[in-house]
Protein backbone atom coordinates (compact mmCIF):
# COMPACT_ATOMS: atom_id res chain seq x y z
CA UNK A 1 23.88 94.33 144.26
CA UNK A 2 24.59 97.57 143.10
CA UNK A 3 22.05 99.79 142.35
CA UNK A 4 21.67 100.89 138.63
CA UNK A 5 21.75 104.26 137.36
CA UNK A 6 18.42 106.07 135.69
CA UNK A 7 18.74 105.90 132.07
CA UNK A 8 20.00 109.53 130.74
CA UNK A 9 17.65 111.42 128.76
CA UNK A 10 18.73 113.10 125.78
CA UNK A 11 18.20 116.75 127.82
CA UNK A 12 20.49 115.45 130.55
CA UNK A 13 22.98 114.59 128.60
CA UNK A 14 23.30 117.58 127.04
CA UNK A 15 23.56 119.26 130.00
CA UNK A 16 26.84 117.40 130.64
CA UNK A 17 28.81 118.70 128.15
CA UNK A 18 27.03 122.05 128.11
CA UNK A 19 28.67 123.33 131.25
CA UNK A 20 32.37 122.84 130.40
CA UNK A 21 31.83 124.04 126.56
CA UNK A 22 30.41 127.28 128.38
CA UNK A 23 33.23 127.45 130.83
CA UNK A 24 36.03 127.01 128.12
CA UNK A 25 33.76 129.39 126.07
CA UNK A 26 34.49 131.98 129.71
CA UNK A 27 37.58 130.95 129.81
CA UNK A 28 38.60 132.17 126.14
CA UNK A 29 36.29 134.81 126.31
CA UNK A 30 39.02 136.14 129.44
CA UNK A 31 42.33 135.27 127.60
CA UNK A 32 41.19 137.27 124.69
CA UNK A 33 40.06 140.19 127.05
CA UNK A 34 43.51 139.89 128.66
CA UNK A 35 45.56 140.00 125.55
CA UNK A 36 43.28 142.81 124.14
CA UNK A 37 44.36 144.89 127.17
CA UNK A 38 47.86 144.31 126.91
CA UNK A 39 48.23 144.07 123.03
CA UNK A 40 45.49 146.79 122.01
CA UNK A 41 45.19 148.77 124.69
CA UNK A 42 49.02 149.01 126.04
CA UNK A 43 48.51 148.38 129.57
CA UNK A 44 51.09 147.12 131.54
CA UNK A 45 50.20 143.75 133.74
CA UNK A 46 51.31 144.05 136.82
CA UNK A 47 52.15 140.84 139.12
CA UNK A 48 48.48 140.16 140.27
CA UNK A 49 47.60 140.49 136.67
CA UNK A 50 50.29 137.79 135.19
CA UNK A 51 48.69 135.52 137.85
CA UNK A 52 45.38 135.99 136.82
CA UNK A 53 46.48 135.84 133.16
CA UNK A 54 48.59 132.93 133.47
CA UNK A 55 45.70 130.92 135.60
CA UNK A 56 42.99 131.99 133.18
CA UNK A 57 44.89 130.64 130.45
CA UNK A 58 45.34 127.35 132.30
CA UNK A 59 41.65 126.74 132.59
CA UNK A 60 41.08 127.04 129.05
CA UNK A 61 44.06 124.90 128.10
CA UNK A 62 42.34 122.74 130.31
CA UNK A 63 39.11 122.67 128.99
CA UNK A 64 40.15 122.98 125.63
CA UNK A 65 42.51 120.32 124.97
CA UNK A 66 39.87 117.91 127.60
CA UNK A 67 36.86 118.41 125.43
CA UNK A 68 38.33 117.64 121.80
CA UNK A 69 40.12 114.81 123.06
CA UNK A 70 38.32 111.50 122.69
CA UNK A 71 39.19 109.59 125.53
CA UNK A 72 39.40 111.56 128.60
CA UNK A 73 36.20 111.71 130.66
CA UNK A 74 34.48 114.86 130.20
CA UNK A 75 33.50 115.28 133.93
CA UNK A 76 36.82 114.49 134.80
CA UNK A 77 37.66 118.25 133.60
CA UNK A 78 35.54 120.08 135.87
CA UNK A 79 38.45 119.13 138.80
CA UNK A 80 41.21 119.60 136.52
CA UNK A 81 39.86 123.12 136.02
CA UNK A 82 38.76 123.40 139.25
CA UNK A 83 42.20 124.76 140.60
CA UNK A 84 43.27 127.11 138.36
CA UNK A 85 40.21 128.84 138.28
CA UNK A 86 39.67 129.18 142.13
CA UNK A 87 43.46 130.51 141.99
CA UNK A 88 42.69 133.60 139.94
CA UNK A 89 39.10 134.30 141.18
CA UNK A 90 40.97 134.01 144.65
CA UNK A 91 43.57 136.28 143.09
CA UNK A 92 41.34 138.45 141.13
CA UNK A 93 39.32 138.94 144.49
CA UNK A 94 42.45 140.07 146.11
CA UNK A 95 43.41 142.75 143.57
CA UNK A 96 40.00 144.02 143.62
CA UNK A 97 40.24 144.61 147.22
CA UNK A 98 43.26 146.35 146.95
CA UNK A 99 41.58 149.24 144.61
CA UNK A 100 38.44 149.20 146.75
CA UNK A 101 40.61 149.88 149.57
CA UNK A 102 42.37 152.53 148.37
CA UNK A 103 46.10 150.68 148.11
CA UNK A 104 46.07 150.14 144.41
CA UNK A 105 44.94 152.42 141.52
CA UNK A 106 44.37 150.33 138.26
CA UNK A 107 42.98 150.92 134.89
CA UNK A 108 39.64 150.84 132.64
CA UNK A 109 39.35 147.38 131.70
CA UNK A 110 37.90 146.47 127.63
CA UNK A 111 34.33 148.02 129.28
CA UNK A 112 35.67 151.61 130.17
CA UNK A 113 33.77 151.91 133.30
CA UNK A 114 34.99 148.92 135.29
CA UNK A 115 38.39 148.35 136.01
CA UNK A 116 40.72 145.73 134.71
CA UNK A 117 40.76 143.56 138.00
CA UNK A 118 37.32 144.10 138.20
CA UNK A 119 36.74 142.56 134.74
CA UNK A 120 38.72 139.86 135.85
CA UNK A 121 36.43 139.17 139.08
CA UNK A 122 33.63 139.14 136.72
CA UNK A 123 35.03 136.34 134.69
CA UNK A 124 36.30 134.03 137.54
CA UNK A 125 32.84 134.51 139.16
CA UNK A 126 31.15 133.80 136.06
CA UNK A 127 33.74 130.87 135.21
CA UNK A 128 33.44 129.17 138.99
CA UNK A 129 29.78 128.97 138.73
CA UNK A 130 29.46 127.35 135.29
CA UNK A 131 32.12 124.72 136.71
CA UNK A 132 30.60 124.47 140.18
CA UNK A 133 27.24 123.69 138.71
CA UNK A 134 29.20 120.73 136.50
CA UNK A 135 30.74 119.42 139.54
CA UNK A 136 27.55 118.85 141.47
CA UNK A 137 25.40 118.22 137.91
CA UNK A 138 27.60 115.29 137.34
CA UNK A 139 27.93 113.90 141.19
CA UNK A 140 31.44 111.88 140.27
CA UNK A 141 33.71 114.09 140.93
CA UNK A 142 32.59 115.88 144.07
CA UNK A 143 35.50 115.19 146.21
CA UNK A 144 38.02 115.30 143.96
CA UNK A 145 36.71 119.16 142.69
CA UNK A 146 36.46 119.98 146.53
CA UNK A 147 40.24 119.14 147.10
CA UNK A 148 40.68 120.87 143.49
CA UNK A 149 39.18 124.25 145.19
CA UNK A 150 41.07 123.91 148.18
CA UNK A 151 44.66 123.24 145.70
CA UNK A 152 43.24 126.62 143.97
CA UNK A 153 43.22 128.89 147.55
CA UNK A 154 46.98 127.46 147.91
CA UNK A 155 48.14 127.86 144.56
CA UNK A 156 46.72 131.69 145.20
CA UNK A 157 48.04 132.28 148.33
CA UNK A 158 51.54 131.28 147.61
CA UNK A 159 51.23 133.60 144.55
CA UNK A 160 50.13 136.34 146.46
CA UNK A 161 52.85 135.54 149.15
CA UNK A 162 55.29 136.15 146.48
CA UNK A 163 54.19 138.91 144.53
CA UNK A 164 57.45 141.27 144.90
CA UNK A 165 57.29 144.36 146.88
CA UNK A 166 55.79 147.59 144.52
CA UNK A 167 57.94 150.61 146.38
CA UNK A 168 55.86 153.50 147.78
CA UNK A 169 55.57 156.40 145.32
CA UNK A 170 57.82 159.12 146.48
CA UNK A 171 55.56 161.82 144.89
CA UNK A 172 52.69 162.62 143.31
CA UNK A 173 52.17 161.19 139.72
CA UNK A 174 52.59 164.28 137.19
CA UNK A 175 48.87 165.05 135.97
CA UNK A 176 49.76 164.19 132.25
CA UNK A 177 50.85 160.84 133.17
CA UNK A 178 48.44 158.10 131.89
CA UNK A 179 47.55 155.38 133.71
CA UNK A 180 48.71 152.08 131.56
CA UNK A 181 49.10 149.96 134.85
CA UNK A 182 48.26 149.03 138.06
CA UNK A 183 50.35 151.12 140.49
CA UNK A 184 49.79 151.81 144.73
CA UNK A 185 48.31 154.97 145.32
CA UNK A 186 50.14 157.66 146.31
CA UNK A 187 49.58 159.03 149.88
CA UNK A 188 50.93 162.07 151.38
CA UNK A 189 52.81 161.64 154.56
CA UNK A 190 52.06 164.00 157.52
């Protein structure tokens, strides 16, 4: 005999549809943020940035389309989501490194004092917790959203894999030159 579930109160049920209407609400929150740096602000997206871009998009596509629609399960959309957004924070992560480290110089972000990949970090972070918290919340799709997160790491590994070669600078950038992109930093060789 199988053992019946607890009745849900009204508060927990609201809980089940608050996490994915706050991750699409992440989600949208980044896609504007992208297209505001690109469209208003003229920077130039460089590969990792089209990644993140195209993966941010993705989860709110995801989330978006899921939630309106009648008959698709709602917790069903925290997997679905899953892997696209572990692919861009896994991304996002990545480019961030590369700036800490010295191999990348990229631009102010919408904030002005952060940088664009940094932004980006800050959204996938923000974004994998709300849907993290659904998975385990909700309980049914556990294993599914764990092979979800491990499709993610792949999906951003191949990307990074084939992220074409940026050529070396073979000077210094002329001081009036603004910085509309993510470029490598230029080094000088001794």
């Amino acid at each position: 005999m199988a053992a019946e579930s607890p009745p849900q109160t009204p508060s927990s049920a609201g809980l089940k549809i608050l996490w994915p209407r706050l991750a699409l609400f992440v989600s949208v929150v980044g896609v504007v943020g992208s297209l505001y740096m690109s469209l208003q602000m003229e920077l130039k997206a460089c590969p990792l940035c089209l990644y993140q871009r195209a993966f941010i998009m993705s989860v709110a596509a995801i989330l978006g389309f899921g939630l309106f629609l009648p008959d698709v399960p709602k917790a069903a959309l925290t997997p679905l989501a899953l892997a696209p957004a572990m692919a861009g924070a896994v991304v996002a992560n990545t480019h961030v490194l590369l700036v800490v480290n010295g191999i990348l110089e990229c631009p102010m972000g919408v904030t002005g004092f952060i940088t664009a990949p940094g932004e980006s970090l800050i959204v996938y972070v923000l974004l994998m917790s709300l849907l993290l918290v659904d998975l385990f919340h909700n309980k049914r799709y556990v294993m599914p959203g764990l092979g979800a997160l491990l499709i993610g790491y792949i999906l951003a590994s191949t990307s990074i894999k084939a992220t074409p070669h940026v050529p070396d600078p073979t000077g210094p950038y002329p001081a009036d030159t603004k910085l509309d992109g993510c470029r490598k930093v230029y080094r000088e060789r001794t």
